[in-house]
N, C-alpha and C. Protein backbone atom coordinates (compact mmCIF):
# COMPACT_ATOMS: atom_id res chain seq x y z
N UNK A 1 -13.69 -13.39 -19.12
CA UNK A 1 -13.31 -12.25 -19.92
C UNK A 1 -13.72 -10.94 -19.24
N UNK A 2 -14.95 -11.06 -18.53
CA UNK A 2 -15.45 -9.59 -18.12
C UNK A 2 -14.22 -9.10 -16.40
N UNK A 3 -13.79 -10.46 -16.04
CA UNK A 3 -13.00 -10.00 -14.88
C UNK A 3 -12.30 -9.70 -15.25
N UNK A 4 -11.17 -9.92 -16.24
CA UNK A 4 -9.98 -9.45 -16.57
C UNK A 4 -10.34 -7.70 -17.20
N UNK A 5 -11.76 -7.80 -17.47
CA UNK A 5 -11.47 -6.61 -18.08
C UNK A 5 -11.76 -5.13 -16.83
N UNK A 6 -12.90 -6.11 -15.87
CA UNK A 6 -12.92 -5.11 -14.47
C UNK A 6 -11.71 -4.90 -13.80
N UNK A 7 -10.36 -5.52 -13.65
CA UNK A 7 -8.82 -6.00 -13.15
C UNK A 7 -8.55 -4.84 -14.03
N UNK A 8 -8.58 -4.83 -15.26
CA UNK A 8 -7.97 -3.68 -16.07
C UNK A 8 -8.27 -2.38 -15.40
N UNK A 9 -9.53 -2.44 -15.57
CA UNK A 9 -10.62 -0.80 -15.57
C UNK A 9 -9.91 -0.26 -13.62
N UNK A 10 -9.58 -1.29 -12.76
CA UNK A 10 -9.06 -1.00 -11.60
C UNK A 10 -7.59 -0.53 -12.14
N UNK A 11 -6.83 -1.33 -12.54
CA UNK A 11 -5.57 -0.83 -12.71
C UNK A 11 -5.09 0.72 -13.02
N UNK A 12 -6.17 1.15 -14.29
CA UNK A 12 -5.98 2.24 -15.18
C UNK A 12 -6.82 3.09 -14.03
N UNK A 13 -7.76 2.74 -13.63
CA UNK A 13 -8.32 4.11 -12.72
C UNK A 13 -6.71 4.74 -11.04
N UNK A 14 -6.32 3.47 -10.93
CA UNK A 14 -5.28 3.45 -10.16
C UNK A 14 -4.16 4.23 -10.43
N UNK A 15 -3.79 3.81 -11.97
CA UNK A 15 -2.65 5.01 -12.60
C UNK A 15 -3.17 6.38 -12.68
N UNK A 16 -4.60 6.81 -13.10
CA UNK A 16 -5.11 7.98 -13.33
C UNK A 16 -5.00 8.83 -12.29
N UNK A 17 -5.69 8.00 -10.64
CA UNK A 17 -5.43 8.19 -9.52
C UNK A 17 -3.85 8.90 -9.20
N UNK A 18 -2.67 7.78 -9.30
CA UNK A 18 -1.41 8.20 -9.22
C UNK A 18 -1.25 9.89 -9.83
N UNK A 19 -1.43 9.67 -11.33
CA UNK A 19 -1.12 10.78 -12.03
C UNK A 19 -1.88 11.84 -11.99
N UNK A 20 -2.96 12.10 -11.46
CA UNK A 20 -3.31 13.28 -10.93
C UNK A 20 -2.80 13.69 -10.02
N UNK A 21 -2.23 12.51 -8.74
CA UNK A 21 -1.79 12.91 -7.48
C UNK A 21 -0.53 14.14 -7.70
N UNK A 22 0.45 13.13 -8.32
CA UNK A 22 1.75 13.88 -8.79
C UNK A 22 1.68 15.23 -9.33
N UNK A 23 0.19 15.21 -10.61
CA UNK A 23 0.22 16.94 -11.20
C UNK A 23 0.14 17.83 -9.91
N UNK A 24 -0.97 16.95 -8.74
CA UNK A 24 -1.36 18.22 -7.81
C UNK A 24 -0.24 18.40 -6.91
N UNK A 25 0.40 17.51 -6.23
CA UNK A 25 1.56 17.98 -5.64
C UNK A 25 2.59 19.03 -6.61
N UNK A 26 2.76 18.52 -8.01
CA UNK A 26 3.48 19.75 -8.51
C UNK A 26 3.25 21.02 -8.64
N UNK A 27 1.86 20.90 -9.06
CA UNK A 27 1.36 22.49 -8.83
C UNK A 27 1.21 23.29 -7.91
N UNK A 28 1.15 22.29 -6.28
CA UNK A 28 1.45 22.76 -4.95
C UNK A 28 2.73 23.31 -4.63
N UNK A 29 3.38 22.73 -5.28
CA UNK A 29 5.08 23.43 -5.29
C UNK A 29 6.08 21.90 -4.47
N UNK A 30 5.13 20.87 -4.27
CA UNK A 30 6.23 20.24 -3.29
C UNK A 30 6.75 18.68 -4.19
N UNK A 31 7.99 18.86 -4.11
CA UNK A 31 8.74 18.13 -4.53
C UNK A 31 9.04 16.66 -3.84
N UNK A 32 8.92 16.07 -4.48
CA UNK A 32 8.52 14.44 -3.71
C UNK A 32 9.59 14.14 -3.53
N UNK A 33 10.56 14.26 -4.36
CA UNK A 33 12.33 13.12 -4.53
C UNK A 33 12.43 13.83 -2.78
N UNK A 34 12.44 15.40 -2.48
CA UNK A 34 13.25 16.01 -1.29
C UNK A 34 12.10 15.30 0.14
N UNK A 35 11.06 15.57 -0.55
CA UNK A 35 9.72 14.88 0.79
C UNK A 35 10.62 13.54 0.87
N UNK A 36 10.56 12.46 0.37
CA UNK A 36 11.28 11.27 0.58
C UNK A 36 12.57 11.03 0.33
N UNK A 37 13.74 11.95 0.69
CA UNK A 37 14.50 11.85 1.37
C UNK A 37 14.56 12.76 2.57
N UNK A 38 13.68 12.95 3.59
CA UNK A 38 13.69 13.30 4.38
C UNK A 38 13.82 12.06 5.53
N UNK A 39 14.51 12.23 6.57
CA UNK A 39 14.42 10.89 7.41
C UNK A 39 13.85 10.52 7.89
N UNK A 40 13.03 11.19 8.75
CA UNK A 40 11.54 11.09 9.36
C UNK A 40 10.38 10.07 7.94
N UNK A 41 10.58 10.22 7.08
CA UNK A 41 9.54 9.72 5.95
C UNK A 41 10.40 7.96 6.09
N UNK A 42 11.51 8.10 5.90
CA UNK A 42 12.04 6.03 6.00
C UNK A 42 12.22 5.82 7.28
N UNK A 43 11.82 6.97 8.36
CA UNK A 43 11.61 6.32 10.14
C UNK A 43 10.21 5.23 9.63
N UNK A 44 9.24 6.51 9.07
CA UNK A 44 7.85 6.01 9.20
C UNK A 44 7.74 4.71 8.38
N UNK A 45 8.54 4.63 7.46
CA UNK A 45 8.33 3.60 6.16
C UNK A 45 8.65 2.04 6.79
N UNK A 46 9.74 2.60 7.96
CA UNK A 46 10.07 1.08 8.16
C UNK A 46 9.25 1.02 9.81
N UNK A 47 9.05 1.87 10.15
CA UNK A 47 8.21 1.33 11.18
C UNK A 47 6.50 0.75 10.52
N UNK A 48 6.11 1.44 9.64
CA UNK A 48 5.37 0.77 8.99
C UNK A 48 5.02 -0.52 8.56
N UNK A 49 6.22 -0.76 7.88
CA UNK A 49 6.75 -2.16 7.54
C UNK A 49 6.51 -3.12 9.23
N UNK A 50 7.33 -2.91 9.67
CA UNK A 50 7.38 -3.33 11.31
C UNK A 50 5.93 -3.77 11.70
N UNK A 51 5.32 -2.98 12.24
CA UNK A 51 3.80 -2.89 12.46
C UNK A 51 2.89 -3.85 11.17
N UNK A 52 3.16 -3.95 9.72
CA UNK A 52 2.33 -5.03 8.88
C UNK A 52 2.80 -6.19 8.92
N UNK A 53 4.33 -6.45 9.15
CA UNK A 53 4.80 -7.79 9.49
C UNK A 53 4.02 -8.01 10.40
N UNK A 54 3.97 -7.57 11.81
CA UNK A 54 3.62 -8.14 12.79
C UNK A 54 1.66 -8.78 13.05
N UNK A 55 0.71 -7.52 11.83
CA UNK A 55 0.19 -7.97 12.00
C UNK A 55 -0.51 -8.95 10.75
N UNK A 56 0.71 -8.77 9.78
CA UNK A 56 0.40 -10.15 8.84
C UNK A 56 0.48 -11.80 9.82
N UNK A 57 1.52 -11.37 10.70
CA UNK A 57 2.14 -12.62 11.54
C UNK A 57 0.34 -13.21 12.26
N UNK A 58 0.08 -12.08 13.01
CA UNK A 58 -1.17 -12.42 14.09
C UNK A 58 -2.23 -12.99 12.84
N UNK A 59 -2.27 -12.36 11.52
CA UNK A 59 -3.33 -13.06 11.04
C UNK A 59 -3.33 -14.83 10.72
N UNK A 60 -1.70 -14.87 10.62
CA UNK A 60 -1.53 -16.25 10.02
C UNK A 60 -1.45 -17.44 11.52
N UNK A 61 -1.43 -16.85 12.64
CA UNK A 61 -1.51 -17.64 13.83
C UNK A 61 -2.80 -17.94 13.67
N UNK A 62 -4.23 -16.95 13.54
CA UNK A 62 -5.61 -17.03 13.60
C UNK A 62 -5.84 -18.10 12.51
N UNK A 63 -5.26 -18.09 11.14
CA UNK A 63 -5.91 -18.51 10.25
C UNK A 63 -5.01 -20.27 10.90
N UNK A 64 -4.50 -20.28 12.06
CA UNK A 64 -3.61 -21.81 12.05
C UNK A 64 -4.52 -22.12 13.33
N UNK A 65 -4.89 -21.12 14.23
CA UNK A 65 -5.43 -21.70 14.87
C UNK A 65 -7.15 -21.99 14.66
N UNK A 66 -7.44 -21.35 13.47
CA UNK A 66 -9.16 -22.35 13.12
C UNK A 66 -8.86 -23.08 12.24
N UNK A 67 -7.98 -23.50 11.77
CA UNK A 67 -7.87 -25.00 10.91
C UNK A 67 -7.32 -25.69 11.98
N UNK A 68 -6.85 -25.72 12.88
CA UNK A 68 -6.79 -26.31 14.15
C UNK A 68 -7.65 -27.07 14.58
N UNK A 69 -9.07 -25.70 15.00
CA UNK A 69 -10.27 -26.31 15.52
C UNK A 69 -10.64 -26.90 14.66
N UNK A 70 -10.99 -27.13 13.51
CA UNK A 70 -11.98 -27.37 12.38
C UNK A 70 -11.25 -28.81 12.19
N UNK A 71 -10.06 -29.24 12.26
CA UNK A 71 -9.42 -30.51 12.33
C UNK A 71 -9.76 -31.31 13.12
């Protein structure tokens, strides 16, 4: 019971997080919809992507090659 309720207390600090972010960018003046459609922002998004595939990939070779050894 007490994890589900620490899982919560993360979640809601996470949204609070979010929703401050958003007031302060608005009050900064900058508009997110135009920031992300800029092209340079889905260059970075999918090279991003690119770069965590690859090193989700290297983790799952490591985690094959010590159940390997350990076999």
């Amino acid at each position: 019971m007490t994890n589900l309720k620490n899982k919560n207390k993360g979640f809601l600090e996470l949204i609070i997080v979010i929703i401050i972010a958003l007031v302060l960018l608005h009050v900064l003046g900058i508009d997110i919809k135009t920031l992300l459609a800029k092209p340079w922002v889905k260059d970075f998004f999918t090279y991003m992507i690119a770069i965590l595939k690859l090193v989700w990939q290297d983790i799952l070779d490591i985690i094959a090659f010590i159940k390997g050894l350990v076999s």
